[in-house]
PDB file of N, CA and C in Angstrom:
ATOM      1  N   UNK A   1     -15.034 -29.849 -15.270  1.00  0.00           N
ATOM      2  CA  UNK A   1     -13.819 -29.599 -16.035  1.00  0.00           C
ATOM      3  C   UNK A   1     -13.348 -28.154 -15.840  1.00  0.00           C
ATOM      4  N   UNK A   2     -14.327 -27.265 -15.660  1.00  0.00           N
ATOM      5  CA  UNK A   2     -14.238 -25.769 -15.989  1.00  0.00           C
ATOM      6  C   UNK A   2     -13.628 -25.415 -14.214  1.00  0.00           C
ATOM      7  N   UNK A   3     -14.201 -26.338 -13.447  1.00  0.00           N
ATOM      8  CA  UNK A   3     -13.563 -25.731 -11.630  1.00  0.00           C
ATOM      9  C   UNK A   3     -12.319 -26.657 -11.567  1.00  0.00           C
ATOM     10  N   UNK A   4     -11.274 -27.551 -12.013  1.00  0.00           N
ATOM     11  CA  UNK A   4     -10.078 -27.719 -11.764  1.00  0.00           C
ATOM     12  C   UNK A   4      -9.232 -26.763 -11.914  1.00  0.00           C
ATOM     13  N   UNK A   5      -9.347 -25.912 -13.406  1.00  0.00           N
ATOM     14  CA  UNK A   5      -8.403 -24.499 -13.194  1.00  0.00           C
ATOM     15  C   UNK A   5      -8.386 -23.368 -11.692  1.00  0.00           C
ATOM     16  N   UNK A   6      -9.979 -23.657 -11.462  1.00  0.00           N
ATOM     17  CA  UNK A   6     -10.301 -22.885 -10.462  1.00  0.00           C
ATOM     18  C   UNK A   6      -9.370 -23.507  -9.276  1.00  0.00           C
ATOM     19  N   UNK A   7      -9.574 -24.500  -8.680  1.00  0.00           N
ATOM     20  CA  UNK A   7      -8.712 -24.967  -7.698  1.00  0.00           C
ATOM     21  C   UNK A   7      -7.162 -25.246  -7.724  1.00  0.00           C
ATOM     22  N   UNK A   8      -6.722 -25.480  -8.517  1.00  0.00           N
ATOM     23  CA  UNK A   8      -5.515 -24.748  -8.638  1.00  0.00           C
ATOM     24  C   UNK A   8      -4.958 -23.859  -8.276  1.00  0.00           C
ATOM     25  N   UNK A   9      -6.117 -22.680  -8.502  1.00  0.00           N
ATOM     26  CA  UNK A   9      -5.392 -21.358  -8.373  1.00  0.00           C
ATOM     27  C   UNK A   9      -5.697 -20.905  -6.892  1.00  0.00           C
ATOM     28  N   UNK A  10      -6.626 -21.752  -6.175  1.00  0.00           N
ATOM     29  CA  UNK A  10      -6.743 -21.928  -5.060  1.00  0.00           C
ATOM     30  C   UNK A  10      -5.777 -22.831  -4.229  1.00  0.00           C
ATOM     31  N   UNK A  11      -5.569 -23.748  -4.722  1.00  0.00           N
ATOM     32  CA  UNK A  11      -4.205 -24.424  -4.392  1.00  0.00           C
ATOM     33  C   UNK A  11      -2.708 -23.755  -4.058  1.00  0.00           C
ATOM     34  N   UNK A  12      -2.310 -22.485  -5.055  1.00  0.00           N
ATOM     35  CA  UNK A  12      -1.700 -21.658  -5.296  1.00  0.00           C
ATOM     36  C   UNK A  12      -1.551 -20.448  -4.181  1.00  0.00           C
ATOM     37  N   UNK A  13      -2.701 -19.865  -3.855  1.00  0.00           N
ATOM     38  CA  UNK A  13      -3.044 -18.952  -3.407  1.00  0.00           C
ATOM     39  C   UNK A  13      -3.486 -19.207  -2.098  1.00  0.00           C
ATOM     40  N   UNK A  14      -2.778 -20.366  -1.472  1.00  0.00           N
ATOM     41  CA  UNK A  14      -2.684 -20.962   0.106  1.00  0.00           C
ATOM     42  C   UNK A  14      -1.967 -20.330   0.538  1.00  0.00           C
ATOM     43  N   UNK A  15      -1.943 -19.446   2.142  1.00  0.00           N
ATOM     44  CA  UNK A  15      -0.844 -19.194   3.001  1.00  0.00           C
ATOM     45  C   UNK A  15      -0.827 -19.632   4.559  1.00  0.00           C
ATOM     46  N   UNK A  16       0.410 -19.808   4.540  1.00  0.00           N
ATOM     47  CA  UNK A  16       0.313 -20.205   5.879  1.00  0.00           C
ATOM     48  C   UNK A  16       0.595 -18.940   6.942  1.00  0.00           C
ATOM     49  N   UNK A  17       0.424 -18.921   8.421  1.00  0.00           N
ATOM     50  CA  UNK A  17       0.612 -18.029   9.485  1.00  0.00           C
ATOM     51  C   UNK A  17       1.959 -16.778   8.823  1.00  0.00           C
ATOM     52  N   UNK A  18       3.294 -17.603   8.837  1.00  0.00           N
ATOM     53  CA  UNK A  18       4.328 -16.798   8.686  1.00  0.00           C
ATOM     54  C   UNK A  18       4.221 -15.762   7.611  1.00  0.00           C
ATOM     55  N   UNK A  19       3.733 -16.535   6.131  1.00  0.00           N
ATOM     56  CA  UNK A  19       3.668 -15.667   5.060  1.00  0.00           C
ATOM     57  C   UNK A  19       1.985 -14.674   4.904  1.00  0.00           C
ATOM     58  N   UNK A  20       1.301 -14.745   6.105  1.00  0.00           N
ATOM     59  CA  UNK A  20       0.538 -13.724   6.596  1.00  0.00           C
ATOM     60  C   UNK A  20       0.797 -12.988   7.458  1.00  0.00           C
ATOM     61  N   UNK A  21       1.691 -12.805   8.166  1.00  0.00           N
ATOM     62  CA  UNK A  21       2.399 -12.156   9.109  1.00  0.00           C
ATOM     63  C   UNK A  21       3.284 -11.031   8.267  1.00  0.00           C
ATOM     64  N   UNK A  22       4.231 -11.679   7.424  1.00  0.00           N
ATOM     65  CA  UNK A  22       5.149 -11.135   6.487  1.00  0.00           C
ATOM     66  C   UNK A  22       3.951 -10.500   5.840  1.00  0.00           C
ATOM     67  N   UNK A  23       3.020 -10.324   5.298  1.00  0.00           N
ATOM     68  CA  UNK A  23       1.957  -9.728   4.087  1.00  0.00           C
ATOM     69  C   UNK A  23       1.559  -8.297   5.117  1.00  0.00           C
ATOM     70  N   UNK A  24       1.279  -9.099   5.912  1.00  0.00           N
ATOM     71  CA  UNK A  24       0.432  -7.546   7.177  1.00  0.00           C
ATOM     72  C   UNK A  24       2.034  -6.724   7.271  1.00  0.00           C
ATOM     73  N   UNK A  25       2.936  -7.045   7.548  1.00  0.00           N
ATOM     74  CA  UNK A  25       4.447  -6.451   7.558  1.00  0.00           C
ATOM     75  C   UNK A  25       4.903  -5.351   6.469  1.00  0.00           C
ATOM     76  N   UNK A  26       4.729  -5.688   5.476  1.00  0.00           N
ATOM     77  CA  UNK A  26       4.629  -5.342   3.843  1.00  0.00           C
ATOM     78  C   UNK A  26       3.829  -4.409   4.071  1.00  0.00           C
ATOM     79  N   UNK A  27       2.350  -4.802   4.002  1.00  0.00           N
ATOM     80  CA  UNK A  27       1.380  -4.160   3.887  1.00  0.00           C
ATOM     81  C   UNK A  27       1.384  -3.018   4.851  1.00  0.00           C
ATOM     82  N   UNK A  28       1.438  -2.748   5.991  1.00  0.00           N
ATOM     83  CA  UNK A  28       1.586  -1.986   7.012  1.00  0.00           C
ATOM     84  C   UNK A  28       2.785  -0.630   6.325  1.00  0.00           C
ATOM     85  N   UNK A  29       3.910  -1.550   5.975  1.00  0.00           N
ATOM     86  CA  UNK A  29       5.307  -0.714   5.684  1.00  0.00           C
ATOM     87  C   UNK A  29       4.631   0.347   4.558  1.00  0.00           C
ATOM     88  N   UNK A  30       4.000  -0.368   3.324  1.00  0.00           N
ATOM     89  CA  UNK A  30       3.058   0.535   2.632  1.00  0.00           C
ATOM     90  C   UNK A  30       2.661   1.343   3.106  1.00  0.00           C
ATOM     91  N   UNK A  31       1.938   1.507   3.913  1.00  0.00           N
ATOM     92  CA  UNK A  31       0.730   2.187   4.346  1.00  0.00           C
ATOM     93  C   UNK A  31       1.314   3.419   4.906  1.00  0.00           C
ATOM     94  N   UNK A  32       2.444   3.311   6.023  1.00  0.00           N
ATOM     95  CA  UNK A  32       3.196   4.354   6.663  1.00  0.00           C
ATOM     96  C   UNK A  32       3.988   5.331   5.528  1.00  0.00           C
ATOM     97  N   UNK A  33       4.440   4.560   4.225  1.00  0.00           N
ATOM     98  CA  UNK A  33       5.487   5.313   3.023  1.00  0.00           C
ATOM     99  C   UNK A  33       4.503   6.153   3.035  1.00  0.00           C
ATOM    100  N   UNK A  34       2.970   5.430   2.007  1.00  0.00           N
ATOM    101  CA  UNK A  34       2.139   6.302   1.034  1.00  0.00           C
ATOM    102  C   UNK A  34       1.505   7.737   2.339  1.00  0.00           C
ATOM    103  N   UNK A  35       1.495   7.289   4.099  1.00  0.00           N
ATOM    104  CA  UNK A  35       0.838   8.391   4.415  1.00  0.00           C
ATOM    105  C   UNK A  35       2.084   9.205   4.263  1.00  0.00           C
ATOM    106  N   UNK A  36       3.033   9.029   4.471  1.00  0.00           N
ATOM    107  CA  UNK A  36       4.190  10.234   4.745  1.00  0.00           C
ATOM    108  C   UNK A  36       4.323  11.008   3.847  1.00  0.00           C
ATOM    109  N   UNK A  37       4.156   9.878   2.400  1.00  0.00           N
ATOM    110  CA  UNK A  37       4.104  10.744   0.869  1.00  0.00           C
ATOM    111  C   UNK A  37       3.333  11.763   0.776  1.00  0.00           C
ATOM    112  N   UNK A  38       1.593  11.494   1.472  1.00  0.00           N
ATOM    113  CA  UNK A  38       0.310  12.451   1.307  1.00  0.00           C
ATOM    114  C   UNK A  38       0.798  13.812   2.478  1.00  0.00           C
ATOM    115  N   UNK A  39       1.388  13.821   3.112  1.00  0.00           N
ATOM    116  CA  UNK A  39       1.690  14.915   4.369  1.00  0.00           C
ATOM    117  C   UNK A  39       2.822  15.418   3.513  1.00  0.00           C
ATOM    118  N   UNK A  40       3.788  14.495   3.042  1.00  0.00           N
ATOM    119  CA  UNK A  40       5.059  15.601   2.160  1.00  0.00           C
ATOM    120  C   UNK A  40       4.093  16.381   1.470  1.00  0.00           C
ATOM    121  N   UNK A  41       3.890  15.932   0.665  1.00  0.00           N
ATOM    122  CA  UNK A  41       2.940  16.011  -0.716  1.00  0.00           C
ATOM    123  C   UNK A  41       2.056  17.438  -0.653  1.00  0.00           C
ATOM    124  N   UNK A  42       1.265  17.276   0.519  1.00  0.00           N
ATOM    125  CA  UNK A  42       0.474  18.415   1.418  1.00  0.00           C
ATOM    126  C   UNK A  42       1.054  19.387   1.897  1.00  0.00           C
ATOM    127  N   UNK A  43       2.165  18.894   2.728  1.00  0.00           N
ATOM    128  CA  UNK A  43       3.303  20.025   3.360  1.00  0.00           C
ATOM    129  C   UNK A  43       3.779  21.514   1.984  1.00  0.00           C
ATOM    130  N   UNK A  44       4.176  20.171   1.153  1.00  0.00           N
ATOM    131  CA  UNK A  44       4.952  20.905   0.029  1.00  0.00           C
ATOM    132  C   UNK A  44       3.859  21.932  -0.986  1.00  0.00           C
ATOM    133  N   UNK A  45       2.557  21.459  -0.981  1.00  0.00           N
ATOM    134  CA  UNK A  45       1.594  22.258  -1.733  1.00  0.00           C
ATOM    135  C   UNK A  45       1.491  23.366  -1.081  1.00  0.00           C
ATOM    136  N   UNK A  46       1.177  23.107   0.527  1.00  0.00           N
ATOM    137  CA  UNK A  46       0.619  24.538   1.053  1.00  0.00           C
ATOM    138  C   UNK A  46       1.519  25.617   1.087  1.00  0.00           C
ATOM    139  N   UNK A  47       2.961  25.043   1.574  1.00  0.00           N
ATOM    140  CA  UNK A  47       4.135  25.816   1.415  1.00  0.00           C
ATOM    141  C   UNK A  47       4.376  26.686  -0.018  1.00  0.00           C
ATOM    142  N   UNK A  48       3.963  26.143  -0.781  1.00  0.00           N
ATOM    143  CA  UNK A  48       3.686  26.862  -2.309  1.00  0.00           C
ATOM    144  C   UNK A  48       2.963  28.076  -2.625  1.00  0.00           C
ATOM    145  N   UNK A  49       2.035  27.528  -2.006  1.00  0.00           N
ATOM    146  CA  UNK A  49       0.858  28.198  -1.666  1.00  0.00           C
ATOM    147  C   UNK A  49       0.812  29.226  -0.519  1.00  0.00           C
ATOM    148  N   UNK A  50       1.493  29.498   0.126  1.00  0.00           N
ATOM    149  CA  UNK A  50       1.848  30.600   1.170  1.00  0.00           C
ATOM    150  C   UNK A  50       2.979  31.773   0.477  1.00  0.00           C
ATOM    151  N   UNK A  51       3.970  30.787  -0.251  1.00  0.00           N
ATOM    152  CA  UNK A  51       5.220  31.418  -0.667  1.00  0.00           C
ATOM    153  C   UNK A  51       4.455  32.793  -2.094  1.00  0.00           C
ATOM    154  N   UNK A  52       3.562  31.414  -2.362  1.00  0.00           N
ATOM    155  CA  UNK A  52       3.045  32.849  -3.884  1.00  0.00           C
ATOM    156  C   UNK A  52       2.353  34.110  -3.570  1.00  0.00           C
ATOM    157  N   UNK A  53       1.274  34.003  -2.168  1.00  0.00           N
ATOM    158  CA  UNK A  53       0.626  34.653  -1.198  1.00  0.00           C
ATOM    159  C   UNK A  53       1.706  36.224  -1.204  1.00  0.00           C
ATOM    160  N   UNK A  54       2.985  35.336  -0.904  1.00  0.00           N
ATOM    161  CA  UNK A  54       3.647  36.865  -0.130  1.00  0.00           C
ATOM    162  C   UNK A  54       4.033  37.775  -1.257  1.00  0.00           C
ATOM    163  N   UNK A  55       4.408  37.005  -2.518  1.00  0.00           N
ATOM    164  CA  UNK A  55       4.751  37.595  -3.427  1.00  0.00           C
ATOM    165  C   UNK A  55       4.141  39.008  -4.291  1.00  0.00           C
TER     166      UNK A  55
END
């Protein structure tokens, strides 16, 4: 009784080729934002950090 909810949600949580293709797509697009964010992010600290230096 207690594993029909379970399969369901396995039922649910089927993909086929295309909508794993599209996920790695997504997922990838992520991956390139959040590194660019960590190098802004970095860029912009050290630059901070040089600017107070001269002061």
């Amino acid at each position: 009784m207690g594993d029909k909810g379970f399969e369901i949600l396995l039922e649910r949580a089927k993909f086929n080729r295309e909508n794993d293709e599209l996920l790695y797509l997504v997922n990838g697009f992520f991956c390139f934002y959040f590194a660019i964010l960590a190098v802004t992010l970095l860029k912009n600290i050290s630059e901070y950090q040089i600017n107070e230096a001269k002061i």
